[in-house]
Protein backbone atom coordinates (compact mmCIF):
# COMPACT_ATOMS: atom_id res chain seq x y z
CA UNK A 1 -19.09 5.27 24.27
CA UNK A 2 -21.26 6.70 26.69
CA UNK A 3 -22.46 9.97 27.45
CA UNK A 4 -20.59 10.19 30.91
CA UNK A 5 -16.94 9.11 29.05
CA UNK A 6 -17.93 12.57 26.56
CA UNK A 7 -14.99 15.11 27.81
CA UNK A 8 -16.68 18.43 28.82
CA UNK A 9 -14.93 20.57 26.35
CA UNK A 10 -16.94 19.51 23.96
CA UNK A 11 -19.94 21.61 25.87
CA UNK A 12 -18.02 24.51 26.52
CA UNK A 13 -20.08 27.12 26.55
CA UNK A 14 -23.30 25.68 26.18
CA UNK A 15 -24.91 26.03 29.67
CA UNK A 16 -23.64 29.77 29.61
CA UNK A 17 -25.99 30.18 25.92
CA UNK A 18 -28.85 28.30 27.16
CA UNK A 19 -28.88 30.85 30.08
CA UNK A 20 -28.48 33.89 28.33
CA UNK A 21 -31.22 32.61 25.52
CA UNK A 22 -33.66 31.50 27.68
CA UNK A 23 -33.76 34.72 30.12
CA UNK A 24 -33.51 37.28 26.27
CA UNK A 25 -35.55 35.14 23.84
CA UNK A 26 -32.45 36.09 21.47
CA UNK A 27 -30.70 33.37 18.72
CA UNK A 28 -27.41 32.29 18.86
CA UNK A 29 -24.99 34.53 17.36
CA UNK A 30 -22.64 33.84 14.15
CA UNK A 31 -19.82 33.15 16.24
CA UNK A 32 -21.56 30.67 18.64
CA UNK A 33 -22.96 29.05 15.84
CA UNK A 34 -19.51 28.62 14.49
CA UNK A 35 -17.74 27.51 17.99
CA UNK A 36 -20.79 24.59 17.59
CA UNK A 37 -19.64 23.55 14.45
CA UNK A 38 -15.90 23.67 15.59
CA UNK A 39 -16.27 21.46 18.22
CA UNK A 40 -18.15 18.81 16.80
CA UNK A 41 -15.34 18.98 14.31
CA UNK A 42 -13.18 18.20 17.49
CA UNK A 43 -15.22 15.48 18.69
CA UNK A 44 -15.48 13.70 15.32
CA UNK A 45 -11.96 13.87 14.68
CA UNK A 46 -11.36 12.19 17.92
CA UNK A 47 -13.38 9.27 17.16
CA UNK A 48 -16.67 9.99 19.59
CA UNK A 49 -20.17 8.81 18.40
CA UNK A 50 -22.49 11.53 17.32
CA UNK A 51 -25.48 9.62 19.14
CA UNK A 52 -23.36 9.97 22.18
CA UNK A 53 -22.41 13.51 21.56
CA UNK A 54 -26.43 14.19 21.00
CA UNK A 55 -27.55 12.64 23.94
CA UNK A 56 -24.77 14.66 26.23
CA UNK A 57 -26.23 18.03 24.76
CA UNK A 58 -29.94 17.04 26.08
CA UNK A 59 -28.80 15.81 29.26
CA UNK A 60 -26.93 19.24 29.64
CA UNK A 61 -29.99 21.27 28.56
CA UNK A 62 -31.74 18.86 31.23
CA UNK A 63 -29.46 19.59 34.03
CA UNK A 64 -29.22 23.60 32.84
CA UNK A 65 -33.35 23.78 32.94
CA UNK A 66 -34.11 24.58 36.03
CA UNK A 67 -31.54 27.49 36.69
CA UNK A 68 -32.36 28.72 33.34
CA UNK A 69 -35.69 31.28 33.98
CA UNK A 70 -37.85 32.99 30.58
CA UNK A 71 -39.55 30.89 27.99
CA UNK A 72 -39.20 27.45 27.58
CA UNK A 73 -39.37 27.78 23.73
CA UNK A 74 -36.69 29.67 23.23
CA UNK A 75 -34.29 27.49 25.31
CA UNK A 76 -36.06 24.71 22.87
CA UNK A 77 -34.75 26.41 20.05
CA UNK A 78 -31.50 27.59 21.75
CA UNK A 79 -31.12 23.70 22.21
CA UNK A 80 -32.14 22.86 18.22
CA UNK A 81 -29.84 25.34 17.22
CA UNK A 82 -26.86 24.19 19.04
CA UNK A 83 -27.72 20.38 18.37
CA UNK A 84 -27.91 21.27 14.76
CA UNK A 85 -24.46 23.78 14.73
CA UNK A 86 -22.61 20.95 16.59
CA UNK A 87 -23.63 18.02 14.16
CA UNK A 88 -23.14 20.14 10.57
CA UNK A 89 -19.55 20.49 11.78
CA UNK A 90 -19.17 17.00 13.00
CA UNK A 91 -20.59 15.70 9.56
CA UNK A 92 -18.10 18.17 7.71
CA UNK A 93 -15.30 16.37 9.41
CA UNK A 94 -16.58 12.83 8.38
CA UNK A 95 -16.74 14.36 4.88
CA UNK A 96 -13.02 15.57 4.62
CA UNK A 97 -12.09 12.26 6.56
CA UNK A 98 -13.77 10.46 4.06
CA UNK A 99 -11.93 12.29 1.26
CA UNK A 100 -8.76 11.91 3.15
CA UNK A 101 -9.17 7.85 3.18
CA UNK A 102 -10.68 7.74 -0.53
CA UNK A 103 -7.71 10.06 -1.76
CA UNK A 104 -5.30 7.48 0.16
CA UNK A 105 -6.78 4.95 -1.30
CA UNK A 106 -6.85 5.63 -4.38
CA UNK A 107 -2.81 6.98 -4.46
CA UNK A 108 -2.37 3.40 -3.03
CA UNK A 109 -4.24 1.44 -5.87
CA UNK A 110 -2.87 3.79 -8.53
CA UNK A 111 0.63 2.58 -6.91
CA UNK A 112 0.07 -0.61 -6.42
CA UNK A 113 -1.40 -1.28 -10.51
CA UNK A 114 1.28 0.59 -11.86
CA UNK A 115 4.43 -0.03 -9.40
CA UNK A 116 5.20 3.59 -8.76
CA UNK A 117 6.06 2.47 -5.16
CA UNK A 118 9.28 1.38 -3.34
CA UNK A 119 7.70 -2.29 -2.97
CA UNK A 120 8.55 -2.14 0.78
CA UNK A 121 6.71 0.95 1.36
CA UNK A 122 4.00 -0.53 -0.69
CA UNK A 123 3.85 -3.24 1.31
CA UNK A 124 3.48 -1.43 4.39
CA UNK A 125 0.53 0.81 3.39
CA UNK A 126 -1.32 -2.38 1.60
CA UNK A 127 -1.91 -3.56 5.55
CA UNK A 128 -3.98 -0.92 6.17
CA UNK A 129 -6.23 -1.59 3.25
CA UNK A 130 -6.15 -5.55 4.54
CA UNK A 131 -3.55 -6.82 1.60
CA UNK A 132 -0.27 -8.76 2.66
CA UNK A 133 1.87 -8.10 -0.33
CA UNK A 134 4.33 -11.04 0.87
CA UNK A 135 2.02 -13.72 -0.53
CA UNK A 136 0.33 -14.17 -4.10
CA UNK A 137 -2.27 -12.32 -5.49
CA UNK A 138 -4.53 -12.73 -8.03
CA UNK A 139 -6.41 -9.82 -10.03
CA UNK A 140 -9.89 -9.64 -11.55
CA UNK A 141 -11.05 -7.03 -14.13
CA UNK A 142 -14.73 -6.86 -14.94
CA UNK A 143 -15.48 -4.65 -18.12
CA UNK A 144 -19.09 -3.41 -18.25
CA UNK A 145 -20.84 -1.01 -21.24
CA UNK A 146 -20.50 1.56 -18.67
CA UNK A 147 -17.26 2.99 -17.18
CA UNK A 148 -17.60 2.53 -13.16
CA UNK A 149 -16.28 5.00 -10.58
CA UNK A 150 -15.93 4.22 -6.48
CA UNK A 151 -19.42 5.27 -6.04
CA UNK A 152 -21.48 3.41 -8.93
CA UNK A 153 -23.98 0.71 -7.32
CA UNK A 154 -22.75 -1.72 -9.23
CA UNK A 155 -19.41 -1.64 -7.01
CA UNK A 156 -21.22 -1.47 -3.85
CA UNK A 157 -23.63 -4.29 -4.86
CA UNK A 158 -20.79 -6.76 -5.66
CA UNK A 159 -19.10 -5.82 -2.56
CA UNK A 160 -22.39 -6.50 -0.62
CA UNK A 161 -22.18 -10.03 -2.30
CA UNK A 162 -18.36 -10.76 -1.34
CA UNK A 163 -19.07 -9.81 2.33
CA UNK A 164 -21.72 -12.25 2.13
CA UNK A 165 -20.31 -15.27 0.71
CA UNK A 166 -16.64 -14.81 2.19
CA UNK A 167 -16.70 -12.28 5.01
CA UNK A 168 -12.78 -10.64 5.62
CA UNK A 169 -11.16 -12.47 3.47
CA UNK A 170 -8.33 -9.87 2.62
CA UNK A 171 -10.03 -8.66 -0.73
CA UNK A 172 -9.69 -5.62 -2.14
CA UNK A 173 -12.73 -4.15 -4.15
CA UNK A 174 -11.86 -1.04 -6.61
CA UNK A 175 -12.05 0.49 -9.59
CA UNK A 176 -9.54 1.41 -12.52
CA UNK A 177 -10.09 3.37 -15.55
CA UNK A 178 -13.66 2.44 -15.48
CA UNK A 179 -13.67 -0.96 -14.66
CA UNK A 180 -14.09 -2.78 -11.80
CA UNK A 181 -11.26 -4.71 -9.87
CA UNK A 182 -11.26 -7.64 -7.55
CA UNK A 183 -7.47 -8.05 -5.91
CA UNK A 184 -7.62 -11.63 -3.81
CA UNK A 185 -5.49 -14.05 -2.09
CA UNK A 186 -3.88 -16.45 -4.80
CA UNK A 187 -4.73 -19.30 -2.39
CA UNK A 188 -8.33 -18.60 -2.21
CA UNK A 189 -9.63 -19.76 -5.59
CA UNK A 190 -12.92 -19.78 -5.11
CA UNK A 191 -13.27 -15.74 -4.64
CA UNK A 192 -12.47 -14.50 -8.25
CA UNK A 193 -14.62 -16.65 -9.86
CA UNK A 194 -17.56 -16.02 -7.42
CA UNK A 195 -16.85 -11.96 -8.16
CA UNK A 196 -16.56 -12.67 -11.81
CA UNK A 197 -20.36 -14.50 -11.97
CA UNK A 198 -21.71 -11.66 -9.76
CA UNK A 199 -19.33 -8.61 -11.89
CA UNK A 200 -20.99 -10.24 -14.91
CA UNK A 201 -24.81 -9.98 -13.41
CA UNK A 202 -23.79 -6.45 -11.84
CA UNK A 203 -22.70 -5.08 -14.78
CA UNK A 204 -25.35 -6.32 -17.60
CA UNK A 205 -23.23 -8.99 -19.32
CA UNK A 206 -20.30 -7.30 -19.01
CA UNK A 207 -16.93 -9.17 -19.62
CA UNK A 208 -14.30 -10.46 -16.80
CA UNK A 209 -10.85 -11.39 -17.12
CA UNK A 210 -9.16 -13.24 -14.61
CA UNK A 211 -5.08 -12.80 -14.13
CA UNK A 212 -3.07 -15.77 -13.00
CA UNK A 213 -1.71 -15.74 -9.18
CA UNK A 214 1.79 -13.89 -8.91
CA UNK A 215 3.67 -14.00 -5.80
CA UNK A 216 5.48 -10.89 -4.23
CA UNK A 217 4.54 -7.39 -4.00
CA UNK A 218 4.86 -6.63 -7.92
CA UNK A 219 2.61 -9.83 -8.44
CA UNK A 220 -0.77 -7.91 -8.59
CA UNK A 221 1.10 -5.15 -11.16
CA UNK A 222 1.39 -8.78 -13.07
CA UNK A 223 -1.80 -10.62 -12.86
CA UNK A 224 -3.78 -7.17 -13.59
CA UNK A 225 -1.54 -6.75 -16.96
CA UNK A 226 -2.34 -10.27 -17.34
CA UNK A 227 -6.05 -9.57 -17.14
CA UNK A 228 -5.99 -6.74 -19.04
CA UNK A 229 -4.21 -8.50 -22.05
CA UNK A 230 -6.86 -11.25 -21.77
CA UNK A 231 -9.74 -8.86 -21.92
CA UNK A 232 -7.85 -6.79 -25.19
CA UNK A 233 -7.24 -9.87 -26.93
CA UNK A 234 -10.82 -11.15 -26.59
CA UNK A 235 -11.56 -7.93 -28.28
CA UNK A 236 -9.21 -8.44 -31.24
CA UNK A 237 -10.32 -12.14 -31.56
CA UNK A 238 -13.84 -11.24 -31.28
CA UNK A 239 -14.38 -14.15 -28.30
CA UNK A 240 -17.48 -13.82 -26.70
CA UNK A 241 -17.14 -16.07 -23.36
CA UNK A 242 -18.13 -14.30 -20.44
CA UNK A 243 -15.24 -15.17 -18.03
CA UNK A 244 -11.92 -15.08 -19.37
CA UNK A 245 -9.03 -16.85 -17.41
CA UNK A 246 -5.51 -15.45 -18.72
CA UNK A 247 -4.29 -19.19 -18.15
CA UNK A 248 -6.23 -20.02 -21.04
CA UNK A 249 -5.05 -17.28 -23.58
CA UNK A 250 -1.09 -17.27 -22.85
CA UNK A 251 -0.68 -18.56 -26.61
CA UNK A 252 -1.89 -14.97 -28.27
CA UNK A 253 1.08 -13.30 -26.55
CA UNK A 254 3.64 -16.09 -27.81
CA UNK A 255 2.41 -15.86 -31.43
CA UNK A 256 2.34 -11.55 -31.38
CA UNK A 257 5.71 -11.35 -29.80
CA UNK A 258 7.54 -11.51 -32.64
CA UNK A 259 5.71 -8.90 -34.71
CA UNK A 260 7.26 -8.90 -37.91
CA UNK A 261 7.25 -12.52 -37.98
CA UNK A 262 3.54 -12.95 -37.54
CA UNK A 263 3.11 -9.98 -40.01
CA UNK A 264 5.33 -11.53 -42.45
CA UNK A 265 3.18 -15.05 -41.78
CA UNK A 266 -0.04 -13.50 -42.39
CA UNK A 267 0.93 -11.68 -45.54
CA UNK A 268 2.48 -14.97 -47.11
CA UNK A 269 -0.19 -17.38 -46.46
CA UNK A 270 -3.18 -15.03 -46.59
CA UNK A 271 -1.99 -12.14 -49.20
CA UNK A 272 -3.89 -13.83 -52.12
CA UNK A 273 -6.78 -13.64 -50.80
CA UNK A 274 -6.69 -10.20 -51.34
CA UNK A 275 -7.42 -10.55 -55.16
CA UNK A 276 -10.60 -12.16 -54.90
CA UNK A 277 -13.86 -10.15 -55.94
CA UNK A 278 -15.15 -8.44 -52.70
CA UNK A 279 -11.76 -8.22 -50.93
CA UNK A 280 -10.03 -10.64 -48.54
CA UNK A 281 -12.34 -10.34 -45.64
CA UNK A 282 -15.19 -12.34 -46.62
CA UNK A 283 -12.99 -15.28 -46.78
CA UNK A 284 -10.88 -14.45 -43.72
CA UNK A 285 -14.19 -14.52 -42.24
CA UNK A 286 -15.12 -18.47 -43.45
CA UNK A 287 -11.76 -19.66 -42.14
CA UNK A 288 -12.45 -18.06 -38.94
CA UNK A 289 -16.04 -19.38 -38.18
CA UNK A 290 -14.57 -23.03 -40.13
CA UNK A 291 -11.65 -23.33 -37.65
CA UNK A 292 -13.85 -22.00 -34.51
CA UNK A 293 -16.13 -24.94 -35.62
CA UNK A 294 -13.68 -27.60 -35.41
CA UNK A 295 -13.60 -27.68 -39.06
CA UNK A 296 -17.19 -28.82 -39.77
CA UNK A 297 -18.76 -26.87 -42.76
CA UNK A 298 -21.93 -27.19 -41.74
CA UNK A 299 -21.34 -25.53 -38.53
CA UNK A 300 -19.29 -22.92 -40.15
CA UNK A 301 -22.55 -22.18 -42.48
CA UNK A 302 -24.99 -22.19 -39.76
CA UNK A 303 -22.57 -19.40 -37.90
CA UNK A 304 -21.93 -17.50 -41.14
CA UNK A 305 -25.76 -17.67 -42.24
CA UNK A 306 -24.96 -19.15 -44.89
CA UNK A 307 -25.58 -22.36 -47.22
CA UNK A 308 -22.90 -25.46 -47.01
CA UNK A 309 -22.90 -25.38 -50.58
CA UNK A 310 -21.62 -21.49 -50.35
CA UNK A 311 -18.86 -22.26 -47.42
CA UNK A 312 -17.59 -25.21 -49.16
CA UNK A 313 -17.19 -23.30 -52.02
CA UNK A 314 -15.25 -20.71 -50.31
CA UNK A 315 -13.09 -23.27 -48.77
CA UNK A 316 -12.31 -24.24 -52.35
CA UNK A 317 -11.59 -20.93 -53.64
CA UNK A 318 -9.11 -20.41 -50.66
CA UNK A 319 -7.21 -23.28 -51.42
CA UNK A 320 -7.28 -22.38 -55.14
CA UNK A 321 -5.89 -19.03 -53.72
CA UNK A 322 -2.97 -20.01 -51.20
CA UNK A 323 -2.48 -23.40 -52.29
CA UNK A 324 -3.52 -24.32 -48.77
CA UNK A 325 -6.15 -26.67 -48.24
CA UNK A 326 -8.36 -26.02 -44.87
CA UNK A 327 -9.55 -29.61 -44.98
CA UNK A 328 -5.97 -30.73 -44.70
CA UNK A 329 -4.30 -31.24 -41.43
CA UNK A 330 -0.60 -30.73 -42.68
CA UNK A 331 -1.98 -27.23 -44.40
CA UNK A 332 -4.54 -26.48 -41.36
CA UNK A 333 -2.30 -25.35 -38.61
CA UNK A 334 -0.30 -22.87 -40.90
CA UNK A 335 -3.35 -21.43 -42.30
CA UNK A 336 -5.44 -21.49 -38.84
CA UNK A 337 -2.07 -19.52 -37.05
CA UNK A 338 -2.11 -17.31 -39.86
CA UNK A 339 -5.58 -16.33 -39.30
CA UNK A 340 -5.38 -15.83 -35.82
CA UNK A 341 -2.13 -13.37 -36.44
CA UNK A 342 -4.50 -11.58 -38.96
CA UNK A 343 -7.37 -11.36 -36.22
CA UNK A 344 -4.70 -9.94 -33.70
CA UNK A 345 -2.71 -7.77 -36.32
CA UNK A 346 -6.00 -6.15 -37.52
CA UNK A 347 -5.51 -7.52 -40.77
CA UNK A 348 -6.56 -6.63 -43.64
CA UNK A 349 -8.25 -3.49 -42.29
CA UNK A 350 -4.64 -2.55 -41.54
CA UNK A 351 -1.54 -2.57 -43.60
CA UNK A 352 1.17 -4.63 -42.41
């Protein structure tokens, strides 16, 4: 915009100050000060450019000059005052526009995540934030050792990298309960992963889980649980991978959805363990790192710290124990289900 298309209401006044400061040497009063700030209130809210709205002032103190008689410094100042009046209240109504789109924004995502929304409704506002609820979306949830709000650098330095690599590609960049969200297109597969490698730099080796693509408004609601029960049961199986895809995991939910019958599982295949000296953790432990191995003692030492000579003789003692044998494929999957229901059930740290 130019400073000829600036409407002249948004000088009112201004020549009539310049006059009266210039021929009295006087500073503008409270009131003019404040009819400043009003108006470049007005002028912001209408969408006009500030550089625009600057450079109409000067050319108006320009064309006001030579009429305006008395000392040239005080129309100087008459003209820093005004200048200065007219952008605080312009930059005020940014700042509460601002808040107005981040408070939107945030109602929306809050919505959207939790499905507080009459879906069509939801689908309407998710336009304006460049979602298209109608087709499938896939969620991202990076987990840092830091809890992230909408202003940490680390969101605006993966969104820098997005824009980058994909442009407007109809992703949404957030943040939820301290972590950091990436909502894409289901069809564009190569996004998520790309935000997960650069969530995982951002956020010093912080953890990402990656939800499957759902279709239909509530299909973010379901990839982000999805997500979110990849990155918990990471944390109850104790599996360090960087990048977790909640295609891979769907097992853990099938073998905790009947609780009492995983409970009852773990209790009847691992229970013994319990009497032998130092507790049944220390052995829970050997299973885990021996089935994590592929069942190779060695490897199961090396990640325990421990001699072959010592796993091997735990392996014995378990299978002394539960009758089980580790080494034995028609025992193994029992036992190795059992142990992953203890890992999930918090067992034996918790009573079942």
């Amino acid at each position: 915009m130019t400073e000829r298309e600036i409407p002249g209401r948004y000088l009112d006044g201004y020549a009539r100050i310049l006059t009266e400061v210039s021929a009295t040497g006087r500073r503008l009063t409270r009131g003019e000060i404040e009819s400043r700030r009003a108006l470049g209130e007005l002028a912001a809210e209408a969408g006009h450019g500030l550089r625009a709205l600057v450079n109409a002032h000067l050319a108006a103190a320009r064309a006001a000059w030579p009429a305006a008689p008395g000392s040239a410094d005080s129309t100087l100042a008459a003209v820093q005052q005004v200048v200065d009046a007219f952008a605080e209240g312009y930059e005020r109504a940014q700042r509460l526009a601002v808040r107005r789109e981040e408070a939107a924004r945030r109602e929306f995502i809050d919505d959207l995540l939790y499905g507080r929304s009459d879906l069509g409704r939801l689908a309407e506002r998710a336009e304006r934030f460049g979602l298209r609820l109608s087709h499938a979306h896939a969620v991202a949830v990076a987990q840092g050792p830091t809890a992230y709000d909408e202003g940490a650098p680390v969101i605006r330095q993966v969104e820098r990298a997005l824009i980058t690599r994909f442009g407007n590609r109809s992703v949404l960049l957030t943040t939820k309960d301290g972590r950091l969200l990436c909502i894409a297109p289901g069809h564009e597969a190569e996004i998520l992963p790309y935000f997960a490698k650069q969530a995982h730099a951002a956020t010093d080796g912080g953890r990402v889980a990656v939800g499957r693509p759902q279709p239909g408004p509530g299909g973010v609601v379901q990839s982000y649980e999805e997500a979110l029960n990849a990155l918990e049961m990471a944390e109850r199986l104790d599996i360090d991978d960087p990048v977790l895809h909640a295609a891979d995991l769907l097992v853990y939910p099938v073998l905790t959805r009947d609780r009492q019958a995983m409970a009852d599982l773990v209790l009847s295949t691992l229970g013994p363990l319990t009497t032998a000296r130092g507790g049944a953790q220390p052995l829970l432990d050997t299973l885990t790192a021996y089935f994590d191995s592929g069942c190779v003692a060695a490897e199961a030492a090396r990640r325990l710290s421990l001699s072959v000579r010592a796993v091997t003789y735990r392996l014995e003692r378990i299978h002394q124990l539960t009758g089980a044998n580790p080494a034995d494929p028609a025992h193994r999957y029992m036992l190795q289900t059992a142990v992953i229901g203890a890992r999930l059930l918090d067992w034996p740290a918790k009573e079942l």
